[in-house]
Protein backbone atom coordinates (compact mmCIF):
# COMPACT_ATOMS: atom_id res chain seq x y z
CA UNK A 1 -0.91 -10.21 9.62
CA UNK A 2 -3.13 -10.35 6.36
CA UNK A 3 -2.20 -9.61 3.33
CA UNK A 4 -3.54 -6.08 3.21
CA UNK A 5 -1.93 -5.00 5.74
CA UNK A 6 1.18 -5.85 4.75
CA UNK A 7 1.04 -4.33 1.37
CA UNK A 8 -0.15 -1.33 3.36
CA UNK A 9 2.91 -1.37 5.51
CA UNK A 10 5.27 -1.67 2.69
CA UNK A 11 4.53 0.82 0.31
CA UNK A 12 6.73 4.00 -0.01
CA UNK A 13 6.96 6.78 -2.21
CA UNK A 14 9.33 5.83 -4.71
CA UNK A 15 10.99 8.41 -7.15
CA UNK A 16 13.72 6.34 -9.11
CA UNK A 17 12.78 3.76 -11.40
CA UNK A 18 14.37 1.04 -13.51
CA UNK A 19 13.70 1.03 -17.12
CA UNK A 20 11.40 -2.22 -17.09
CA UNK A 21 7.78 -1.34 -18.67
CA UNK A 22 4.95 -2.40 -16.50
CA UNK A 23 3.01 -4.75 -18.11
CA UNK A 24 -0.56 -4.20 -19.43
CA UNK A 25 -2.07 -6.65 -17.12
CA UNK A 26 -1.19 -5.30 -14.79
CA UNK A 27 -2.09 -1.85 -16.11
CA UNK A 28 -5.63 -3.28 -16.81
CA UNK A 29 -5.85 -4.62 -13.33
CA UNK A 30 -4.78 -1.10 -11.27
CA UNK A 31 -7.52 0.55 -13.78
CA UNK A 32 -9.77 -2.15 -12.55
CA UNK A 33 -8.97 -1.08 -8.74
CA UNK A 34 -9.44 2.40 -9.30
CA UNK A 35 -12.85 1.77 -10.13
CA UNK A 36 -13.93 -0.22 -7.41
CA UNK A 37 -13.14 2.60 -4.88
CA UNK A 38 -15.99 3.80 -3.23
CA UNK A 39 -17.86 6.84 -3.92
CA UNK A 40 -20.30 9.25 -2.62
CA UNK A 41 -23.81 7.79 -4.06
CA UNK A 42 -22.21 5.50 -6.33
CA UNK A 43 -21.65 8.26 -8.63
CA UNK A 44 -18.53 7.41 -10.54
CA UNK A 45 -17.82 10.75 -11.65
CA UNK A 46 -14.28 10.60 -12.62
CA UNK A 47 -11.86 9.74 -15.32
CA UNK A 48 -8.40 7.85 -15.08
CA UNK A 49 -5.82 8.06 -17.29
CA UNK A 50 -2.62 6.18 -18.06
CA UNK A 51 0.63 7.87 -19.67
CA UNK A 52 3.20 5.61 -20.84
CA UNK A 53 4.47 7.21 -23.62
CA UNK A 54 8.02 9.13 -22.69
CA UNK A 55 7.55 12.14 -24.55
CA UNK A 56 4.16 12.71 -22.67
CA UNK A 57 5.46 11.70 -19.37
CA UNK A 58 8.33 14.55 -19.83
CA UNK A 59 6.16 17.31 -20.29
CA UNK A 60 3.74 15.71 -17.26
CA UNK A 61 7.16 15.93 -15.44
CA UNK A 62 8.10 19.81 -16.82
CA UNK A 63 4.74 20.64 -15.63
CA UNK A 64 4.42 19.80 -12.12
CA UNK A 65 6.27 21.72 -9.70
CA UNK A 66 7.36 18.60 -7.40
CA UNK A 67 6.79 15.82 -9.49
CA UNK A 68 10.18 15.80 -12.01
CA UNK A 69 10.85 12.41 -11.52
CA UNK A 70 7.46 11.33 -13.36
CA UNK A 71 9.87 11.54 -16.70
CA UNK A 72 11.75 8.64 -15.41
CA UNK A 73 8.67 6.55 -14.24
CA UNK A 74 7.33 3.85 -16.46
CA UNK A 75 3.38 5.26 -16.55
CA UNK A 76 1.92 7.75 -14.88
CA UNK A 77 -1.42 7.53 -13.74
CA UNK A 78 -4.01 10.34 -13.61
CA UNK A 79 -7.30 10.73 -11.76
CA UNK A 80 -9.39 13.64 -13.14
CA UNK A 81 -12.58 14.20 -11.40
CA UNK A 82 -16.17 15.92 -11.94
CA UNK A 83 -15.94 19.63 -10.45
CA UNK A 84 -19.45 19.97 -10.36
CA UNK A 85 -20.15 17.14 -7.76
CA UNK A 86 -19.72 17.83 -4.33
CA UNK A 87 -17.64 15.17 -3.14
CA UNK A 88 -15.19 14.42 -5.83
CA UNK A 89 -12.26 15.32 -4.33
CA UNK A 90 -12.81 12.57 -1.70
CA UNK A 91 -13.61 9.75 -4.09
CA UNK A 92 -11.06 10.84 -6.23
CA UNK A 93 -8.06 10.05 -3.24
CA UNK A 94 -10.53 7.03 -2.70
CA UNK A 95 -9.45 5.95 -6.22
CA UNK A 96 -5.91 6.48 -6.15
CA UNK A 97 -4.95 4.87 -3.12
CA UNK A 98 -6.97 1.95 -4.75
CA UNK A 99 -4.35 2.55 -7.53
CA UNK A 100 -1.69 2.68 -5.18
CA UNK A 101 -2.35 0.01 -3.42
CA UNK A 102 -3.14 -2.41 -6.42
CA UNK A 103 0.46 -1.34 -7.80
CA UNK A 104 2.07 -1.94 -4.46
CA UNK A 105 1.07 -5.31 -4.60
CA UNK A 106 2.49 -6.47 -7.84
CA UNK A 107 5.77 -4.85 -6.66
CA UNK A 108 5.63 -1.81 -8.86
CA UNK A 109 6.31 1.22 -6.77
CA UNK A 110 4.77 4.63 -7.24
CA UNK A 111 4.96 8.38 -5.89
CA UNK A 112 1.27 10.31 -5.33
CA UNK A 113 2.14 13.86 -6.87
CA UNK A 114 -0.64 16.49 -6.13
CA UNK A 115 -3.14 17.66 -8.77
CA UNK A 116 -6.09 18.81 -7.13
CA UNK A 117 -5.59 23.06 -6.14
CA UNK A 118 -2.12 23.02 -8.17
CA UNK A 119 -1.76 26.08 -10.42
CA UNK A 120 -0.67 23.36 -13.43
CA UNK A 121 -3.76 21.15 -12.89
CA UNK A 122 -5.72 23.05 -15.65
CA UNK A 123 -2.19 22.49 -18.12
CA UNK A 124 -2.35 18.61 -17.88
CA UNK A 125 -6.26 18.64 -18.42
CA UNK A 126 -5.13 20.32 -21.42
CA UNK A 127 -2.23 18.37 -22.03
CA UNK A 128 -4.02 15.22 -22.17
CA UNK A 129 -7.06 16.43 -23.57
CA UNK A 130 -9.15 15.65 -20.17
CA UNK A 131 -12.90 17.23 -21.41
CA UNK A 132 -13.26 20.31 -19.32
CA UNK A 133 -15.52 19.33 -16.39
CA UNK A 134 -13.26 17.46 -15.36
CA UNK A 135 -10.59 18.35 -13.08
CA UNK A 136 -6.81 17.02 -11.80
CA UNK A 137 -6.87 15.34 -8.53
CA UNK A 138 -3.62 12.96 -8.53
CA UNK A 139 -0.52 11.91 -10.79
CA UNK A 140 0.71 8.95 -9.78
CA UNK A 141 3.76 8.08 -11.05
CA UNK A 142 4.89 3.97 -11.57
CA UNK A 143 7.83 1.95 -12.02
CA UNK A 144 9.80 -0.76 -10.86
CA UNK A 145 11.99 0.84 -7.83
CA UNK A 146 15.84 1.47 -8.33
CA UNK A 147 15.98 1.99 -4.75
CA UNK A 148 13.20 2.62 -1.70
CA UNK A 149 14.11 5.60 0.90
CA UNK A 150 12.74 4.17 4.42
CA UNK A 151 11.07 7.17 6.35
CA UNK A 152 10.97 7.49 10.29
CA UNK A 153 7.07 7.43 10.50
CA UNK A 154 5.52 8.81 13.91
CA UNK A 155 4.67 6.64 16.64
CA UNK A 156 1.23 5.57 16.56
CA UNK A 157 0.14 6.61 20.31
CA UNK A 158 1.91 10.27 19.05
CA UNK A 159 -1.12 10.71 16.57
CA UNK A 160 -4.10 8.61 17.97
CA UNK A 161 -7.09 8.25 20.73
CA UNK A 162 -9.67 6.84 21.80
CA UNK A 163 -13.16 7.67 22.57
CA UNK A 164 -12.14 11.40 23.21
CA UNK A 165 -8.66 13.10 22.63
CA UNK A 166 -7.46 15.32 26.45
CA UNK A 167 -4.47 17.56 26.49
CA UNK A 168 -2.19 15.75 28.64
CA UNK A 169 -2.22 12.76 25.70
CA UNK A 170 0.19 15.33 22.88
CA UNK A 171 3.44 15.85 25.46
């Protein structure tokens, strides 16, 4: 299996953290990911943001309406993107799976909490001073895991096909 893939495989949401920082290499190096994700033209129209200070990531966490647990994280990442280009959302979600995917692999653990359409995106813009054209796509929240739930994830010839999908392939 190469290494991607197995990074891939491992990852799961994690919402409980120990109380070890994440270093700013490694910080450095996720920001470094983020930018490398692909994007429609090569536009680059977006802005990432890192939150490590605890009285910040509390009011993140009052803010959001399922992501509470970002107060115990370590950092919280942010990807804010242009509202004016047409495809930001999707380079955006390009970006943070680059984040966390990066994090994954230097064993930090993270949880993607929803930004983009959320009634609170427009608060943490303000919150963090995020210049107005931008707009919230993705918190990620980081830490080093206190424990990892295991899901039950769907078998993959329940949710694939090939060439062309028929009816008597979803029983």
């Amino acid at each position: 299996m190469n290494l991607t893939a197995t990074i891939i495989k491992s990852r799961r949401s994690v919402r409980r953290y120990t109380d070890e920082k994440i270093s700013e290499e490694i910080i450095k190096e996720t920001l470094e990911c983020a930018r490398q994700a692909p994007t429609a033209m090569n536009l680059q129209e977006w802005l990432f943001g890192v939150v490590t200070d605890n009285i910040l990531l509390e009011k993140i966490a009052d803010i959001t309406d399922h992501g509470k647990f970002i107060a115990g994280a370590a950092a919280c990442f942010a990807v804010f993107g242009d509202k004016d280009t047409k495809y930001y959302l999707e380079d955006c979600c390009a970006a943070t799976m680059n984040i966390i995917t990066c994090l994954q692999g230097f064993g930090v653990g993270t949880c993607w909490v929803a930004g983009d359409k959320k009634a609170y995106a427009g608060q943490i813009c303000d919150l963090l001073n995020v210049p107005s054209k931008y707009t919230l796509i993705s918190l990620i929240s980081a830490g080093y895991p206190k424990d990892v739930q295991i899901p039950k994830k769907k078998d993959l010839k329940e949710i694939t096909f090939f060439d062309r999908f028929t009816a008597d392939q979803k029983k």
